[in-house]
C-alpha atoms as a PDB file:
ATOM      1  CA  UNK A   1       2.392 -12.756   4.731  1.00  0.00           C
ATOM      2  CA  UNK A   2       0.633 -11.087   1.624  1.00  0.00           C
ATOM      3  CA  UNK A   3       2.807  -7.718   2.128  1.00  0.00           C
ATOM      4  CA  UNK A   4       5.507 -10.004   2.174  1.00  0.00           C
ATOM      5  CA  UNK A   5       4.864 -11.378  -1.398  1.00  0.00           C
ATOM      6  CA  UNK A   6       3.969  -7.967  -2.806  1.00  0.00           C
ATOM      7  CA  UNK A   7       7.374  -6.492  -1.917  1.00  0.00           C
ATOM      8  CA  UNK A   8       8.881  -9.015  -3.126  1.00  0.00           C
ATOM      9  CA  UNK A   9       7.528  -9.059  -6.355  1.00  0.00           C
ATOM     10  CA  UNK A  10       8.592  -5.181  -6.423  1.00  0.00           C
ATOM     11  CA  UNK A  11      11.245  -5.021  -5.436  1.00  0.00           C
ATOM     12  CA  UNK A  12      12.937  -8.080  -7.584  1.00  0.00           C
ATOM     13  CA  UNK A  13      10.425  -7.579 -10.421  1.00  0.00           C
ATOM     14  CA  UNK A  14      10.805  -3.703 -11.291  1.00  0.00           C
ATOM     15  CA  UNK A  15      12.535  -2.702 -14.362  1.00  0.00           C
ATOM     16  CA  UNK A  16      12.899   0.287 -12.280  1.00  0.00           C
ATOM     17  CA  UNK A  17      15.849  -0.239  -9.843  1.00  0.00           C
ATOM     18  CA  UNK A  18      17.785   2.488  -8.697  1.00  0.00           C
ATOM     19  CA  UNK A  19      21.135   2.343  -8.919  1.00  0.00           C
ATOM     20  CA  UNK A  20      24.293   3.683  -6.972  1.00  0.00           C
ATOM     21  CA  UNK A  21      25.839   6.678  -8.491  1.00  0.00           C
ATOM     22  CA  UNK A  22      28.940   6.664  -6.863  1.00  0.00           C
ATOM     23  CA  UNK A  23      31.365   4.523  -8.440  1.00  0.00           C
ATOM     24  CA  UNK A  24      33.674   4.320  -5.519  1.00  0.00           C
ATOM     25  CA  UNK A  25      30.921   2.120  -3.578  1.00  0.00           C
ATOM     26  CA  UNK A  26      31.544  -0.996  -2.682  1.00  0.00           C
ATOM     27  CA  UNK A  27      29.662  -3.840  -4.366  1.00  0.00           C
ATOM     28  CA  UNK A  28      27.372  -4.431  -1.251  1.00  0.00           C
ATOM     29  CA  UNK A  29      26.060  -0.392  -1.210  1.00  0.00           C
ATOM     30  CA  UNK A  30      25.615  -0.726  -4.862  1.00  0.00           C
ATOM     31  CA  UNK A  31      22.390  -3.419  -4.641  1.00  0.00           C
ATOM     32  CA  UNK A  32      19.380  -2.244  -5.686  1.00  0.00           C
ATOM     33  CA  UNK A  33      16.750  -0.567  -3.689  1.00  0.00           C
ATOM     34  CA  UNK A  34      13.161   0.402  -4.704  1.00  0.00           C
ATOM     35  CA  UNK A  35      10.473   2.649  -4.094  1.00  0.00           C
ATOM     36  CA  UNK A  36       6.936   2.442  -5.722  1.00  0.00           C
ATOM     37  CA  UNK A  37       3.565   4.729  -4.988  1.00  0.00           C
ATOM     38  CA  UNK A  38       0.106   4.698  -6.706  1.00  0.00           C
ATOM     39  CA  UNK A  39      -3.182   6.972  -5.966  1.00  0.00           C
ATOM     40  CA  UNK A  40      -6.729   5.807  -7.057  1.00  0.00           C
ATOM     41  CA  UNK A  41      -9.854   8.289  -6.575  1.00  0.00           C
ATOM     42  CA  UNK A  42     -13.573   7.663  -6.981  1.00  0.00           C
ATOM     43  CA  UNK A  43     -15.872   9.553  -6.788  1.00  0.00           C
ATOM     44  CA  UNK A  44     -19.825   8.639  -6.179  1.00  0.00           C
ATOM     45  CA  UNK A  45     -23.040  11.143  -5.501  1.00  0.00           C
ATOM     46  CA  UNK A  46     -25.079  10.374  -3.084  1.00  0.00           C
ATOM     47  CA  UNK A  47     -28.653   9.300  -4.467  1.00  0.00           C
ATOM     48  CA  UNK A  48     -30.448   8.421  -1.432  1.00  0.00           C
ATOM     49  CA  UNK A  49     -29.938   8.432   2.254  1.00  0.00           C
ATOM     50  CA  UNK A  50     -32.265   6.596   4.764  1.00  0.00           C
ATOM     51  CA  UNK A  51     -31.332   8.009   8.161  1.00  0.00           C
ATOM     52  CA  UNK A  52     -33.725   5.237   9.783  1.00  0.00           C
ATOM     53  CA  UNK A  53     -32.260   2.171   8.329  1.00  0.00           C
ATOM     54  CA  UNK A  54     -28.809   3.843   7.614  1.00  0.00           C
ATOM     55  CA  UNK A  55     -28.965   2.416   3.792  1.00  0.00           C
ATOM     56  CA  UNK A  56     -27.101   4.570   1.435  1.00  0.00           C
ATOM     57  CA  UNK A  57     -26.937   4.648  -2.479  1.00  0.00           C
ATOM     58  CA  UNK A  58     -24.264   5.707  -4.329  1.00  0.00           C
ATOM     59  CA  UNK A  59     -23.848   6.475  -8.118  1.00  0.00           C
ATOM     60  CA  UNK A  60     -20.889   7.333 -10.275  1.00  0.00           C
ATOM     61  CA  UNK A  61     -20.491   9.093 -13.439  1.00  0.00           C
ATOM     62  CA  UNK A  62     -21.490   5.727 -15.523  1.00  0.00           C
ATOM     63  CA  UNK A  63     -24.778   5.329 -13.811  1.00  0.00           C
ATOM     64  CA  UNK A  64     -23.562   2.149 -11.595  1.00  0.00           C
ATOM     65  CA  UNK A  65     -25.249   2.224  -8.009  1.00  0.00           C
ATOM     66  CA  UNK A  66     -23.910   0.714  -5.011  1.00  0.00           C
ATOM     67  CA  UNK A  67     -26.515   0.467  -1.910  1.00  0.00           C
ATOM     68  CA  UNK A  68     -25.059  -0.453   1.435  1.00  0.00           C
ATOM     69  CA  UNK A  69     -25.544  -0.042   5.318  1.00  0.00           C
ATOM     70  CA  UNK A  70     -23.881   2.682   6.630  1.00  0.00           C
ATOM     71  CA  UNK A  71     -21.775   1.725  10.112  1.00  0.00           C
ATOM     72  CA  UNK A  72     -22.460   2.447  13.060  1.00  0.00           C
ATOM     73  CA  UNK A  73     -19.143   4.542  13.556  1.00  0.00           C
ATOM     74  CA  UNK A  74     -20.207   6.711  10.627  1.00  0.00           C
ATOM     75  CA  UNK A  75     -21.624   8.936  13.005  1.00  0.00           C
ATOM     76  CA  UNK A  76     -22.076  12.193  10.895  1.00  0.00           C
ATOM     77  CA  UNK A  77     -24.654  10.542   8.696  1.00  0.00           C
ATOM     78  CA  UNK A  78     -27.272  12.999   9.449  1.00  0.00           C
ATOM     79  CA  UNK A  79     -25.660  15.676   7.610  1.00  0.00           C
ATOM     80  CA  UNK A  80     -25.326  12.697   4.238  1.00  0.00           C
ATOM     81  CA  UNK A  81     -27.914  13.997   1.796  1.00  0.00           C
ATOM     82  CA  UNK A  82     -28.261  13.518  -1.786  1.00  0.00           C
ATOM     83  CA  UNK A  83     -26.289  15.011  -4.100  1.00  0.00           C
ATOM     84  CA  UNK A  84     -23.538  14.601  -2.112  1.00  0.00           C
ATOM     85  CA  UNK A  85     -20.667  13.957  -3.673  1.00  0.00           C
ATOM     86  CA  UNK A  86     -18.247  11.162  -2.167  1.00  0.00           C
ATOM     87  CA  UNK A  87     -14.522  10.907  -2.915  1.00  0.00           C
ATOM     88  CA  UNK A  88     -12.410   8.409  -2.343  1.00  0.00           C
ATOM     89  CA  UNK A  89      -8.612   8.081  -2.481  1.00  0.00           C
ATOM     90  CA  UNK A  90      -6.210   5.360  -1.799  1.00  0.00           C
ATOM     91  CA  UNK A  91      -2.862   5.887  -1.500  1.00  0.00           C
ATOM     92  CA  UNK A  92      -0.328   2.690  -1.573  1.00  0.00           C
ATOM     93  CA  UNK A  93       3.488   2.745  -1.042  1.00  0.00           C
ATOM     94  CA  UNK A  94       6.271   0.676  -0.897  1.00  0.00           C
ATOM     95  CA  UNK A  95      10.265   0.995  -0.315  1.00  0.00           C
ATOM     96  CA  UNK A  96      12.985  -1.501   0.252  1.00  0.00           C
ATOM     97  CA  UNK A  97      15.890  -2.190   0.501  1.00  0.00           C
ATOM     98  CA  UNK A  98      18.776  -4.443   1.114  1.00  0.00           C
ATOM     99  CA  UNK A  99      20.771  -4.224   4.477  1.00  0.00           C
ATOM    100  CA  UNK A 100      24.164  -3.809   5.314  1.00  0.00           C
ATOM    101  CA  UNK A 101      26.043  -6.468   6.806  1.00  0.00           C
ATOM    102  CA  UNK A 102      26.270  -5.938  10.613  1.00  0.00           C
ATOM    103  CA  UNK A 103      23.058  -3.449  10.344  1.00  0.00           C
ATOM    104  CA  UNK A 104      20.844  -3.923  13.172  1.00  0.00           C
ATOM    105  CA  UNK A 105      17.502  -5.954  11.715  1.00  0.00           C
ATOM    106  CA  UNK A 106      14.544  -4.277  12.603  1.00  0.00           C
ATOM    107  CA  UNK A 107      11.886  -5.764  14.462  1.00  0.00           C
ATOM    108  CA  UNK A 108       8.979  -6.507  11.802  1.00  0.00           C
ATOM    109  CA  UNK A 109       6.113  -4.147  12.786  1.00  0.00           C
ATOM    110  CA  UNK A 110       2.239  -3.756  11.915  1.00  0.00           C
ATOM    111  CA  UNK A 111       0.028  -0.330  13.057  1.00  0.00           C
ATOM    112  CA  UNK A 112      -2.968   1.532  11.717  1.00  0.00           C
ATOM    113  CA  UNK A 113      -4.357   4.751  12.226  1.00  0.00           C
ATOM    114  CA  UNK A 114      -7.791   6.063  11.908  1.00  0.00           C
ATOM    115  CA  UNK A 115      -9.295   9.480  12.287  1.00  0.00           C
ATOM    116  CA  UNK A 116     -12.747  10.601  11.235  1.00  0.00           C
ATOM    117  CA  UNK A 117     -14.876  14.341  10.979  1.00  0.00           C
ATOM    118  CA  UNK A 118     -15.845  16.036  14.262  1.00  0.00           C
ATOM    119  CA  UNK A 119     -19.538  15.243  15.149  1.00  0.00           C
ATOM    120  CA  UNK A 120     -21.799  17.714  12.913  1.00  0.00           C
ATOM    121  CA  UNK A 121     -19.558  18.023   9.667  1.00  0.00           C
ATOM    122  CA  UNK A 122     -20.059  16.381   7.104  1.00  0.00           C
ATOM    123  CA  UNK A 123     -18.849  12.627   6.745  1.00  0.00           C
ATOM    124  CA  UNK A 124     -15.273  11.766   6.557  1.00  0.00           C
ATOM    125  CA  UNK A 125     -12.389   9.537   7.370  1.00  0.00           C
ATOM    126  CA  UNK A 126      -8.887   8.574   7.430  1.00  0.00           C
ATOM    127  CA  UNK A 127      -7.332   5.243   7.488  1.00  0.00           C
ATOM    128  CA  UNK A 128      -3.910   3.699   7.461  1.00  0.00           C
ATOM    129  CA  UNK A 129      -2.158   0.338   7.086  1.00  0.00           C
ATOM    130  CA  UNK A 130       1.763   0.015   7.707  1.00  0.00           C
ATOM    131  CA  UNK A 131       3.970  -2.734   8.000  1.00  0.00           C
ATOM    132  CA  UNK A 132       7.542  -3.144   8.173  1.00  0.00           C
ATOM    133  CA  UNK A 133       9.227  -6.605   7.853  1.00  0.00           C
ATOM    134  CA  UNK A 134      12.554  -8.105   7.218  1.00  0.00           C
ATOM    135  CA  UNK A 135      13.200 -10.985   4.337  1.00  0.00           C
ATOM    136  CA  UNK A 136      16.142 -12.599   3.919  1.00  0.00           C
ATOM    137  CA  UNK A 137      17.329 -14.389   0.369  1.00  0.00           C
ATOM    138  CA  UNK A 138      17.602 -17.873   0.782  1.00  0.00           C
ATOM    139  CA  UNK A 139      18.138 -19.379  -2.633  1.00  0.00           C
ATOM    140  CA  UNK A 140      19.127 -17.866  -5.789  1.00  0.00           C
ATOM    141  CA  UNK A 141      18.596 -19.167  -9.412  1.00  0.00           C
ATOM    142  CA  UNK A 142      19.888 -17.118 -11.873  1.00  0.00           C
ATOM    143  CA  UNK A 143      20.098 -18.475 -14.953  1.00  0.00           C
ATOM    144  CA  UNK A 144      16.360 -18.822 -14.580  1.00  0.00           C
ATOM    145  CA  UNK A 145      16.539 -15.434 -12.469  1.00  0.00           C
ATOM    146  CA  UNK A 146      14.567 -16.193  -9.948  1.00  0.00           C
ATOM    147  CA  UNK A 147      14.875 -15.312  -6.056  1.00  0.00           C
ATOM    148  CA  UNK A 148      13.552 -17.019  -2.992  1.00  0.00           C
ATOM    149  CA  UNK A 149      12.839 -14.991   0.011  1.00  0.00           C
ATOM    150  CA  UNK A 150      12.092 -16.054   3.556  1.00  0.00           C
ATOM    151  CA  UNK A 151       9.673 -14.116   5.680  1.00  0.00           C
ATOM    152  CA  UNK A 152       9.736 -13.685   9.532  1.00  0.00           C
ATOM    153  CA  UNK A 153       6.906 -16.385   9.816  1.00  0.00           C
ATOM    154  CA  UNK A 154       9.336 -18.292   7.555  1.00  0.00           C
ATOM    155  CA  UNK A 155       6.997 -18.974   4.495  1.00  0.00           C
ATOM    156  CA  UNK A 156       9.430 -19.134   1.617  1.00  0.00           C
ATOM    157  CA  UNK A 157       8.540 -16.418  -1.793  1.00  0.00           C
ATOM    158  CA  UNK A 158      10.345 -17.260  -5.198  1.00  0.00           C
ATOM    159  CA  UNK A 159       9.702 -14.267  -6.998  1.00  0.00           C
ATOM    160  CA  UNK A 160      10.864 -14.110 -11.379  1.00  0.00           C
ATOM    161  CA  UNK A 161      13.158 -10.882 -11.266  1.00  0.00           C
ATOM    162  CA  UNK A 162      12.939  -8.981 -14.784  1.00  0.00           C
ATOM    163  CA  UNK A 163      16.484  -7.846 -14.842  1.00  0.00           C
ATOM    164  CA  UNK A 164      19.718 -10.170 -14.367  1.00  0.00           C
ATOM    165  CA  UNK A 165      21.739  -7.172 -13.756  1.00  0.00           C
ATOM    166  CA  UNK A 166      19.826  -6.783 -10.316  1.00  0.00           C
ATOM    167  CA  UNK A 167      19.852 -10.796  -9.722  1.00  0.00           C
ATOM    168  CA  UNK A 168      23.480 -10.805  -9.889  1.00  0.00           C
ATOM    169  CA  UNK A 169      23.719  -7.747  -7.328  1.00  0.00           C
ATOM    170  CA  UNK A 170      22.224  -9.926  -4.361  1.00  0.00           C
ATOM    171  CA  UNK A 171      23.459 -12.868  -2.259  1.00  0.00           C
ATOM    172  CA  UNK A 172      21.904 -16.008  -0.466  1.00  0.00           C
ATOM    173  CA  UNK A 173      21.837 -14.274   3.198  1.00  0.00           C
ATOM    174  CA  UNK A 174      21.173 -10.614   2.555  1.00  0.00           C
ATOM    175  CA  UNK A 175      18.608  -9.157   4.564  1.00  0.00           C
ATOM    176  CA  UNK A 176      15.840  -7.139   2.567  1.00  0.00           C
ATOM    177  CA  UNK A 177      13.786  -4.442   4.827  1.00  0.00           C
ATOM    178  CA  UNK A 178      10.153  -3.823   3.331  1.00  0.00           C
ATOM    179  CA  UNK A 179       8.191  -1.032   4.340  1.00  0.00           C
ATOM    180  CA  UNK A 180       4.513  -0.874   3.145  1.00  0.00           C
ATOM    181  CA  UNK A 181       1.709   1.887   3.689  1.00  0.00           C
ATOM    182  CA  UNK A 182      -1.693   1.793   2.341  1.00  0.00           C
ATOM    183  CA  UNK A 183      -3.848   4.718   3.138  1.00  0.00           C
ATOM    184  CA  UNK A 184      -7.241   6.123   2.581  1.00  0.00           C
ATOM    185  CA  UNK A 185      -9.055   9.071   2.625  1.00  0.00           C
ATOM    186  CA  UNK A 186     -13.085   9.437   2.005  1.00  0.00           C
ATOM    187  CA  UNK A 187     -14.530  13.031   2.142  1.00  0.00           C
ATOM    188  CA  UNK A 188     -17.828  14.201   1.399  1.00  0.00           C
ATOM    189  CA  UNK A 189     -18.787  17.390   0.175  1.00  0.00           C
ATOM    190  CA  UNK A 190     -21.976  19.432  -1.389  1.00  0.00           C
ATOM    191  CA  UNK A 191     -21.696  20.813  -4.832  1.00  0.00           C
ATOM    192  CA  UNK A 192     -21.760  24.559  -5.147  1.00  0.00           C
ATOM    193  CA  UNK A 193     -25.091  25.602  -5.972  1.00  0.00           C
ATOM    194  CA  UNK A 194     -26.816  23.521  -3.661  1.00  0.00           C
END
């Protein structure tokens, strides 16, 4: 499972581990957890529209042009003219952390979400991606600090953690929940002026 491999490479890999602040914690409560979020935007104009064939151009700042077909779903295209100017974003997220002993183990999940403009405005859309899995640590190296993870579909993950003082916080058997979101938004919009 790719989302699998990603937050494990996070999570072990991060120079930026949280730690516990109380020191009356036990050892267990005091493993490290993680949380990571990036946004990209781009933004395009629209240089030509072709309601009949439902090819679109797009062109950024540098002068690069994309051309595709637009979907069938896209069902606002009519009000697409040139000029235009597309946006982008795409949000991704990730958390986890490592489970108490005794704690319940979630059930791994996988949902999406979509939601798009009302017919007659002008294009635009919402997607989203989550999953939520369990991995548990089945192998431990650490003078070469490096951490095997199992997945639900049991595909094994060795993943090179970046600081020991996190390796030597887990233990063969702990349970790791990973929660991962990737979203995206596109709106469209006309430039004042036109």
């Amino acid at each position: 499972m790719q989302i699998a491999r990603l937050a494990a490479l996070l999570i072990l890999g991060s120079a930026l581990m949280a730690q516990a602040s109380d020191k009356n914690k036990t050892k267990h409560q005091d493993k490290p957890t993680f949380h990571a979020s990036k946004t990209e935007t781009v933004t395009s104009k629209v240089k030509a529209v072709d309601q009949k064939t439902r090819m679109v151009t797009l062109v950024n700042d540098s002068g690069e042009e994309v051309t595709f077909k637009a979907d069938q779903r896209v069902k606002n295209l009519p009000q697409l003219k040139a000029g235009d100017v597309v946006t982008a974003t795409v949000t991704e997220s990730i958390s986890a952390r490592v489970l108490k002993p005794g704690e319940a183990i979630p059930q791994a999940s996988e949902g999406s979400s979509m939601a798009t403009a009302p017919q007659g405005a002008k294009p635009a859309a919402y997607a989203a991606k989550e999953a939520l899995i369990v991995a548990t640590i089945v192998a431990i190296d650490k003078d070469n600090m490096v951490v095997t993870l199992k997945g639900p579909q049991g595909n094994t993950y060795p993943v090179k953690a970046r600081e020991k003082k996190n390796v030597d916080k887990l233990a063969v058997g702990d349970n790791v929940e990973i929660h991962a979101t990737k979203a995206m938004v596109v709106e469209v919009t006309t430039p004042k002026g036109k």
